[in-house]
N, C-alpha and C. Protein backbone atom coordinates (compact mmCIF):
# COMPACT_ATOMS: atom_id res chain seq x y z
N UNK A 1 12.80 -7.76 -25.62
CA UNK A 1 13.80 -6.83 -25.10
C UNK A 1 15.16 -7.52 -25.19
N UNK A 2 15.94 -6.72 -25.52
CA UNK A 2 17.49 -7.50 -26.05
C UNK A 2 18.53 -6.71 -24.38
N UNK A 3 19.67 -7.72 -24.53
CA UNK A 3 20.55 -7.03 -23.52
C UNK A 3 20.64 -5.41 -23.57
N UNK A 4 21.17 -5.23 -24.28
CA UNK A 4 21.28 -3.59 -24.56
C UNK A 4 19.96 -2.82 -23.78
N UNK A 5 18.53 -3.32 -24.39
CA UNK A 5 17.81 -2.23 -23.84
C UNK A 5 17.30 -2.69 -22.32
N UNK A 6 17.98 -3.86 -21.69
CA UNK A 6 17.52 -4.55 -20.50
C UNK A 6 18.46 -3.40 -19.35
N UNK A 7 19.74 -3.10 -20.02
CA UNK A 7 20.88 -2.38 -19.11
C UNK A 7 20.38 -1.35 -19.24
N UNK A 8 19.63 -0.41 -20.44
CA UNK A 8 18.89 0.92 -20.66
C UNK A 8 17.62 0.97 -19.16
N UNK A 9 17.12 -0.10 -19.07
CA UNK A 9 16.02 -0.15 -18.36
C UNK A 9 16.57 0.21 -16.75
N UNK A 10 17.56 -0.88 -16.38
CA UNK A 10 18.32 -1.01 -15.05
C UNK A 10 18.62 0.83 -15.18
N UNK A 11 19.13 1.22 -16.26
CA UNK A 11 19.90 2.49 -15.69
C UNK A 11 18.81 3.59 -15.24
N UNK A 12 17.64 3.57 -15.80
CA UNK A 12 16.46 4.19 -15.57
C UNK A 12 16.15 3.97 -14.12
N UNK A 13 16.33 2.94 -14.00
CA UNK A 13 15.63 2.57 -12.53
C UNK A 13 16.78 3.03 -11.67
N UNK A 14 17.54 3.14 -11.65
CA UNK A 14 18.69 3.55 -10.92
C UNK A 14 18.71 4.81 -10.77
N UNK A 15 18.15 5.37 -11.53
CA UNK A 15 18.11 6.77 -11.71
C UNK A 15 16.85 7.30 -10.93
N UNK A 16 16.07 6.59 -11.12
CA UNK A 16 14.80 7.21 -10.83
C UNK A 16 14.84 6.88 -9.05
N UNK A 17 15.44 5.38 -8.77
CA UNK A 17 15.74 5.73 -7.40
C UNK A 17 16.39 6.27 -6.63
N UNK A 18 17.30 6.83 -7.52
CA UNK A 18 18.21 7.89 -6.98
C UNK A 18 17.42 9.04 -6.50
N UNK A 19 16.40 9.55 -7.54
CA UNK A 19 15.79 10.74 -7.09
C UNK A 19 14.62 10.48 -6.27
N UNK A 20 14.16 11.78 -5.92
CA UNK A 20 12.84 11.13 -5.04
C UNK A 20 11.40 11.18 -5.52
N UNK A 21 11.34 10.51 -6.75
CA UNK A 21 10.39 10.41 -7.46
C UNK A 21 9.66 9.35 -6.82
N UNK A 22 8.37 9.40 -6.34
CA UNK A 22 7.89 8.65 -6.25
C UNK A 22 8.37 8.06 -4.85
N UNK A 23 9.24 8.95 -4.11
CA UNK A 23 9.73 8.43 -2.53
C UNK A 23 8.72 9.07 -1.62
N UNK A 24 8.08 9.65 -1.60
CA UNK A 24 7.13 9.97 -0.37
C UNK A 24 5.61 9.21 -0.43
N UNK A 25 5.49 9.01 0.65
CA UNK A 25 4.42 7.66 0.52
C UNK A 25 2.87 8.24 0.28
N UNK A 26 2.02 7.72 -1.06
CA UNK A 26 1.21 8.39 -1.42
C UNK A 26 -0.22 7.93 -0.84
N UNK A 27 -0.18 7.13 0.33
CA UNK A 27 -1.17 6.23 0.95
C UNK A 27 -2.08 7.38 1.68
N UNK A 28 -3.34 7.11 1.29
CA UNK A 28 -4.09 8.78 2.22
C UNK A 28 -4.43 7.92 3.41
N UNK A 29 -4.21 7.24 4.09
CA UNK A 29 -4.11 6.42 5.42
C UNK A 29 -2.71 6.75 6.27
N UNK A 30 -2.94 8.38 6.36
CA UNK A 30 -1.70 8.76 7.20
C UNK A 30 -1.57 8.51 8.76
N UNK A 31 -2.70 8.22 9.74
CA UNK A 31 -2.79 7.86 10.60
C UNK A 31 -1.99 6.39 10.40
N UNK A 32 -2.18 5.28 9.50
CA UNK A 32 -1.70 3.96 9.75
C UNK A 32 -0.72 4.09 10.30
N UNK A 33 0.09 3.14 11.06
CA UNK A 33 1.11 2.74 11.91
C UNK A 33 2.18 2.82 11.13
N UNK A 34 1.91 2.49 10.07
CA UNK A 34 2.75 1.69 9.05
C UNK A 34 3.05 3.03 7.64
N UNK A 35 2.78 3.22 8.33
CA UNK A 35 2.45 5.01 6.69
C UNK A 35 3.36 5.17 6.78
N UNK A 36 4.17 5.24 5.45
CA UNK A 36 5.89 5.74 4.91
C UNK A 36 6.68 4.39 5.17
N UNK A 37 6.07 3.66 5.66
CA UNK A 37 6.91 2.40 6.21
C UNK A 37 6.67 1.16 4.59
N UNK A 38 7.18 1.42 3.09
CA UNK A 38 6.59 0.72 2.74
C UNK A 38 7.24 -1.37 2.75
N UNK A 39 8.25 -1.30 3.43
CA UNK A 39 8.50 -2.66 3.49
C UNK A 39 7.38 -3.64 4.28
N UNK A 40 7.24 -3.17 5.73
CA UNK A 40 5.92 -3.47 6.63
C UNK A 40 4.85 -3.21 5.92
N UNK A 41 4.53 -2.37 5.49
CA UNK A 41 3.22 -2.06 5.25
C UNK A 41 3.02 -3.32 3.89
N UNK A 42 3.84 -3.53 2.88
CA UNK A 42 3.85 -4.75 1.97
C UNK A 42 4.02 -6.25 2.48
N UNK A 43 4.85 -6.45 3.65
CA UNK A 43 4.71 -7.33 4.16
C UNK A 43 3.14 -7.70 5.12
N UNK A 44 2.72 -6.37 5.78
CA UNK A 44 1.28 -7.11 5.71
C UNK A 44 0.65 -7.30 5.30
N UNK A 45 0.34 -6.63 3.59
CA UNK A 45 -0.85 -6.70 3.01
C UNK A 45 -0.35 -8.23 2.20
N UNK A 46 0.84 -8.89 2.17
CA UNK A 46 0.99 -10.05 1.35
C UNK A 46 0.88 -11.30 2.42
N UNK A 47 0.81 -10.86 3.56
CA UNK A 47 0.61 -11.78 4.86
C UNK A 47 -0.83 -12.27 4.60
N UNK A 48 -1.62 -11.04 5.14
CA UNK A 48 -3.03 -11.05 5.16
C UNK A 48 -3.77 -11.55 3.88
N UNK A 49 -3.29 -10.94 2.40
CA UNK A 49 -4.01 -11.06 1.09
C UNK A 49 -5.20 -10.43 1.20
N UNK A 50 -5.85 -9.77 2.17
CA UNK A 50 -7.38 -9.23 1.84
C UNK A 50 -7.15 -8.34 1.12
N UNK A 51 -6.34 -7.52 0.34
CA UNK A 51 -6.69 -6.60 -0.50
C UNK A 51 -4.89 -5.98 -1.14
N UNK A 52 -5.18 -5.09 -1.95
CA UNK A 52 -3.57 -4.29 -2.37
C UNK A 52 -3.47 -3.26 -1.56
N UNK A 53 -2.25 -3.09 -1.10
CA UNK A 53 -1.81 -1.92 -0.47
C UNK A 53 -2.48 -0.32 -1.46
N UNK A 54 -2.97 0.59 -0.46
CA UNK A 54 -3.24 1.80 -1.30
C UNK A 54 -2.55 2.41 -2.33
N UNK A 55 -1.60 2.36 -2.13
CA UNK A 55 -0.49 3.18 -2.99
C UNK A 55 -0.68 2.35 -4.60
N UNK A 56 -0.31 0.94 -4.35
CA UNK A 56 -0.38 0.04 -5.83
C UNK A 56 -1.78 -0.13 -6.42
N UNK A 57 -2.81 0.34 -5.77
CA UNK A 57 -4.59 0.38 -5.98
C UNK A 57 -4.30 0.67 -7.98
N UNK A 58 -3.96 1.94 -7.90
CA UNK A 58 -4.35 2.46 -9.24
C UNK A 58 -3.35 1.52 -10.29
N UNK A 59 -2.53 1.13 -10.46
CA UNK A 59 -2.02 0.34 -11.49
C UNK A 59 -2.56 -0.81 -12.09
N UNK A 60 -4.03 -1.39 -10.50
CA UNK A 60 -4.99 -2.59 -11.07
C UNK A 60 -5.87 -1.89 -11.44
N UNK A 61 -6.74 -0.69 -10.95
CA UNK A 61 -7.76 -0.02 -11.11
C UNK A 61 -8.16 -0.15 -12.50
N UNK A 62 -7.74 0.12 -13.88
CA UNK A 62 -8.23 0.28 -15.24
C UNK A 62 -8.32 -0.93 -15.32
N UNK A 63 -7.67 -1.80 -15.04
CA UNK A 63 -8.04 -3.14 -15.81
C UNK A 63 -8.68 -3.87 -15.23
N UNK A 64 -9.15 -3.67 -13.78
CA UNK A 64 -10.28 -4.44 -13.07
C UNK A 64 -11.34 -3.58 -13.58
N UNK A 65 -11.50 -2.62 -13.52
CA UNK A 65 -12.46 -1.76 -13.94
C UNK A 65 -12.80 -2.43 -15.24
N UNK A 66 -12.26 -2.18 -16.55
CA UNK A 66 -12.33 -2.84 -17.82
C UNK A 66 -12.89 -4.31 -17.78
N UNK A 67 -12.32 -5.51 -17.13
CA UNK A 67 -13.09 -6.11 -17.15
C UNK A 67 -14.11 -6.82 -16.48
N UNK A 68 -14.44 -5.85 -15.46
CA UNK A 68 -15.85 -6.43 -14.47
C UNK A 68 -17.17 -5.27 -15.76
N UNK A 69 -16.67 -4.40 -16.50
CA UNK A 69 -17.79 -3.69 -17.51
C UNK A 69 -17.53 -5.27 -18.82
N UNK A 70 -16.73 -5.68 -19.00
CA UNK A 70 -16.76 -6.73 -19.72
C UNK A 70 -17.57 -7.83 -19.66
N UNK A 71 -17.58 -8.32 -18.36
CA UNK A 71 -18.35 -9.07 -17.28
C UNK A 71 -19.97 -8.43 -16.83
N UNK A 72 -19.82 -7.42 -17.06
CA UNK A 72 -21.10 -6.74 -17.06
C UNK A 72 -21.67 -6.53 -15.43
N UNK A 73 -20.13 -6.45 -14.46
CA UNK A 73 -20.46 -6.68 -13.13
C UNK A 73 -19.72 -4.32 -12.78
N UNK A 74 -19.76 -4.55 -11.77
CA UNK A 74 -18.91 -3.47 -11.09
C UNK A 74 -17.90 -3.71 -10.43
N UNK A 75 -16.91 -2.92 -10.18
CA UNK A 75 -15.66 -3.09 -9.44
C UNK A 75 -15.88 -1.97 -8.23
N UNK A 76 -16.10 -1.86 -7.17
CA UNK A 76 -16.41 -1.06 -5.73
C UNK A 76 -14.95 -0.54 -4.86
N UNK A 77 -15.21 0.47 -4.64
CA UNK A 77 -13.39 0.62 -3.87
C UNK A 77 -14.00 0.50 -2.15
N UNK A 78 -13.02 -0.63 -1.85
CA UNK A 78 -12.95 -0.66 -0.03
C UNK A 78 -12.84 -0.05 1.02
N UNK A 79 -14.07 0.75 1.72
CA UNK A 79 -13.42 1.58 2.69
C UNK A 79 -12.56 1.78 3.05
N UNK A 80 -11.89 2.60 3.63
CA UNK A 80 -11.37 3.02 4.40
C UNK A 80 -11.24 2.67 6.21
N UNK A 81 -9.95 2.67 6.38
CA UNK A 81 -10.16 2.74 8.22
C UNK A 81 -10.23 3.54 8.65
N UNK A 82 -11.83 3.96 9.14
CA UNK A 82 -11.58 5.29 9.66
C UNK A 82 -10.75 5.70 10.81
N UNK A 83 -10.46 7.32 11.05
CA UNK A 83 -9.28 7.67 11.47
C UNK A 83 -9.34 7.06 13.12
N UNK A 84 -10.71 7.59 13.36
CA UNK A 84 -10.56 6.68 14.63
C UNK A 84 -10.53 5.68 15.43
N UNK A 85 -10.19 4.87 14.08
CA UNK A 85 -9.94 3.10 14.93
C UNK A 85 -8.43 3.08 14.96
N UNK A 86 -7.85 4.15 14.64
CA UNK A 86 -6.38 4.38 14.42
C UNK A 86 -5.93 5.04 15.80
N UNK A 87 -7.03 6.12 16.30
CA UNK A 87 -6.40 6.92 17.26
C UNK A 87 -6.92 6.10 18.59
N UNK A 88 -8.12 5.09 18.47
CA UNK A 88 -8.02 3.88 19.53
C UNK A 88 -7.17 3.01 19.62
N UNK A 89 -6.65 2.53 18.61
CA UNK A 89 -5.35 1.46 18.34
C UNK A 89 -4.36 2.59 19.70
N UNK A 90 -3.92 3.54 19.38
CA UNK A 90 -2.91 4.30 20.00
C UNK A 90 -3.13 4.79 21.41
N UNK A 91 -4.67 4.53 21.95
CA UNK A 91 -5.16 4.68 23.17
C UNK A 91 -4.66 3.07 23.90
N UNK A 92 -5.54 2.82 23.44
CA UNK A 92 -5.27 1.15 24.03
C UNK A 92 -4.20 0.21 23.55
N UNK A 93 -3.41 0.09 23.08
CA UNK A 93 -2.15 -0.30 22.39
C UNK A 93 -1.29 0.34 22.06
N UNK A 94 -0.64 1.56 22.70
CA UNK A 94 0.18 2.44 21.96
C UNK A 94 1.44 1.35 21.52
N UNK A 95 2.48 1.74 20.43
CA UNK A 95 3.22 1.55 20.23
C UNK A 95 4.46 1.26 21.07
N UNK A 96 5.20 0.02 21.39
CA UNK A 96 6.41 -0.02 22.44
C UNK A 96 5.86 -0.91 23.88
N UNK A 97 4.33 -1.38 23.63
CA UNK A 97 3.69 -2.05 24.31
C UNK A 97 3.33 -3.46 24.12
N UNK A 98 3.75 -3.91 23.17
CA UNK A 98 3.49 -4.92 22.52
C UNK A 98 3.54 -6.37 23.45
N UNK A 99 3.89 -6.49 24.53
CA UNK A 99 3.87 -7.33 25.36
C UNK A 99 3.31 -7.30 26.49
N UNK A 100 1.99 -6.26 26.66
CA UNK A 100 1.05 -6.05 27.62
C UNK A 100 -0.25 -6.42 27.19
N UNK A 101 -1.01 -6.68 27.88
CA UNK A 101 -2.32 -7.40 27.43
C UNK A 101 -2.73 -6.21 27.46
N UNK A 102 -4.18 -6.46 26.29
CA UNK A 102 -4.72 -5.56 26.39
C UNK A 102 -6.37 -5.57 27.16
N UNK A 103 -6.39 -4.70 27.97
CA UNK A 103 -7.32 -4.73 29.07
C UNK A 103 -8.50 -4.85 27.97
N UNK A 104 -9.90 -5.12 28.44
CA UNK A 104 -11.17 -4.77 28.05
C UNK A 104 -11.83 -3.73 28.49
């Protein structure tokens, strides 16, 4: 890629964040705390490392896929949290509490 098409690229991206392509958060974990939030929500999944944030899943998907059939293994997708460890989080920890213990 030469200067010319590096400034072609920047202007694309400028553009495209201008619009709201790709601005509403496509995570089907709408209960999470963190849903639409994607700075937090990237800062934990690069904290933690157990896995990619939902949204970036499909950009590894073909090529993990491709080569665990290479490998002659499978590639498995990670549950889910179900909804109601989300709506307990918000029973027993609501949000704005963060400096109260939490009872047993």
């Amino acid at each position: 890629m030469d200067r010319d098409q590096y400034v072609e690229l920047i202007k694309e991206i400028r553009a495209m964040l201008a619009s709201d392509v790709d601005a509403p958060c496509s995570c089907p974990k709408t209960k999470c705390e963190w849903h639409g939030n994607c700075y937090a929500c990237v800062r934990i999944h690069r904290h933690y490392s157990d896995h990619v944030p939902n949204c970036l899943q499909h950009i590894l998907k073909d090529k993990v896929q491709a080569i665990a059939r290479a490998a002659e293994m499978t590639a498995e997708k990670k549950p889910m949290t179900p909804d109601e460890y989300w709506d307990y989080v918000r029973e027993v920890a609501p949000l704005g509490n963060e400096d109260q213990p939490v009872e047993d």
